[in-house]
Protein backbone atom coordinates (compact mmCIF):
# COMPACT_ATOMS: atom_id res chain seq x y z
CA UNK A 1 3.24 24.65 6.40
CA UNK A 2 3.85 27.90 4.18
CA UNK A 3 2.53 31.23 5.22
CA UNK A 4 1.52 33.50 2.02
CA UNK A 5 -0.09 36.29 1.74
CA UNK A 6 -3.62 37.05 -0.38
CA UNK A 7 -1.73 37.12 -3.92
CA UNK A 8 0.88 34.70 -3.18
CA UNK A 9 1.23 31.30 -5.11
CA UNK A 10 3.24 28.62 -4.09
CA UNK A 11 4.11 25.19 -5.57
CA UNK A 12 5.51 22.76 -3.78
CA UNK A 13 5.92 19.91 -6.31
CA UNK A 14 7.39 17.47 -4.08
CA UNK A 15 4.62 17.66 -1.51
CA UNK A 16 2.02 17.91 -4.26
CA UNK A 17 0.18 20.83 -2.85
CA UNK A 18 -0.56 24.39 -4.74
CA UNK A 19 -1.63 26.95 -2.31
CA UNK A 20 -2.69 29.75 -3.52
CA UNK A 21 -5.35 32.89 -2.96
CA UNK A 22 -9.00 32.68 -3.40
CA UNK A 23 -9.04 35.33 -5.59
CA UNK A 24 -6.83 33.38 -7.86
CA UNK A 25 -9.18 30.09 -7.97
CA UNK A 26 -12.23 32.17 -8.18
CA UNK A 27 -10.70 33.88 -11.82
CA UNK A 28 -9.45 30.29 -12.86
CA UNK A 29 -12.04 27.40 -10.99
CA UNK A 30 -11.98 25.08 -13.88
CA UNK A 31 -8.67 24.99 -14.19
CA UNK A 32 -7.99 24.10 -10.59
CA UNK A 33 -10.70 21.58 -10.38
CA UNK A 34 -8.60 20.04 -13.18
CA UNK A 35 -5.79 20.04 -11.29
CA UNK A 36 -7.45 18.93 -8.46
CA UNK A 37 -9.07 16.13 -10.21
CA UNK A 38 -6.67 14.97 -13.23
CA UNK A 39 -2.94 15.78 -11.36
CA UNK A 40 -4.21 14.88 -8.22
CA UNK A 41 -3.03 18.00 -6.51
CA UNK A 42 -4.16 19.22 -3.12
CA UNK A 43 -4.92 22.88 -3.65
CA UNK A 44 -4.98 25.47 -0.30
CA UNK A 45 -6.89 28.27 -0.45
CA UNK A 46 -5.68 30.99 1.56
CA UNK A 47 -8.30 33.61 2.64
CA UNK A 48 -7.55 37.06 4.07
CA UNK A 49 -10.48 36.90 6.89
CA UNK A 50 -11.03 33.25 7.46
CA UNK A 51 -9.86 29.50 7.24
CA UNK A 52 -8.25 28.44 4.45
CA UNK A 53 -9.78 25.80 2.66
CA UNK A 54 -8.34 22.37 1.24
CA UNK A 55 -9.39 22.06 -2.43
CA UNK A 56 -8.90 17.93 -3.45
CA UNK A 57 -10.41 15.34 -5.76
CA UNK A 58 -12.97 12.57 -4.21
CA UNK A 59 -10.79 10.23 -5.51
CA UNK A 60 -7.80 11.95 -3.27
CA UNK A 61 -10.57 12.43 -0.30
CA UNK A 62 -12.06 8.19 -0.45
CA UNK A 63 -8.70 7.12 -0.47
CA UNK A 64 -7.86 9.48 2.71
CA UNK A 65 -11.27 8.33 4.40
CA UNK A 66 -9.68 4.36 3.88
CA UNK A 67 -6.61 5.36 4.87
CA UNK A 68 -7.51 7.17 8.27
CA UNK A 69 -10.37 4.19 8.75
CA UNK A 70 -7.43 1.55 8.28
CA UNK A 71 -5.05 3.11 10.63
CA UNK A 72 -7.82 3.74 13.28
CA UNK A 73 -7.85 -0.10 13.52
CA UNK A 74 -5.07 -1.54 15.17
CA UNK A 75 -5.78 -5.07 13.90
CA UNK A 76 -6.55 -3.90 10.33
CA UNK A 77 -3.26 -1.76 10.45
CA UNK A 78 -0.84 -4.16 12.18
CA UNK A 79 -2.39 -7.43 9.16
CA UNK A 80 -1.26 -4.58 6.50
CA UNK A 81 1.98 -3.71 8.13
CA UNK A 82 2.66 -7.55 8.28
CA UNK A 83 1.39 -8.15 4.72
CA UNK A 84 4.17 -5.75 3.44
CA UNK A 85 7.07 -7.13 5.31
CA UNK A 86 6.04 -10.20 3.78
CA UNK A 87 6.42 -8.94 -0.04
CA UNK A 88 9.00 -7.04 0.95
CA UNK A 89 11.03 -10.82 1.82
CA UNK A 90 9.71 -12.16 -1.15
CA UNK A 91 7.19 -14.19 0.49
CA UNK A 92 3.68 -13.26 -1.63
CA UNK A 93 2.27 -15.54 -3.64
CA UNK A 94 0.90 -14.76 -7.08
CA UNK A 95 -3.40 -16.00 -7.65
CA UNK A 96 -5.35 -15.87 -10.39
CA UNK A 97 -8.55 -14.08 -9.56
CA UNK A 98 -12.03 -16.34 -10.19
CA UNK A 99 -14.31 -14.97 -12.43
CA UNK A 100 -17.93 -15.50 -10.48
């Protein structure tokens, strides 16, 4: 986790997160919702006198929601795990989808 200070940006490309001052996203809230929504970025808002605050795209937030409800489930998680050591041996098998 990075500390900053109110007026401090900092991008971390390789762990896709901006954090950055509230200030800052309050002068320029389009252009983070953007980011939010088009790059998929996961924006932190640091405040002086609070919480920060996790700015992120519902797309980004669903597929965390699956993600946490899949891995909650040991059965659910253990099929996937097993599913992917399968493809990963070669052993998937390629379907054509019905159409109903």
């Amino acid at each position: 986790m990075h500390n900053c200070t109110l007026y401090c940006t900092i991008y971390t490309w390789g762990d896709f997160m901006i954090a950055t001052s509230y200030s800052t996203v309050r002068q320029n809230f389009k252009d983070y919702c953007d980011k939010a929504a088009n790059d998929f970025e996961t924006i932190i808002i640091t405040r002086e006198r609070g919480e920060n605050v996790v700015m992120l795209s519902e797309a980004e937030y669903n597929n965390l929601l699956e993600n946490l409800y899949v891995r909650s489930n040991p059965k659910y998680y253990n099929e996937l795990l097993q599913s992917i050591e399968q493809l990963k041996k070669g052993k998937g098998q390629k379907r054509e989808l019905l159409d109903e």
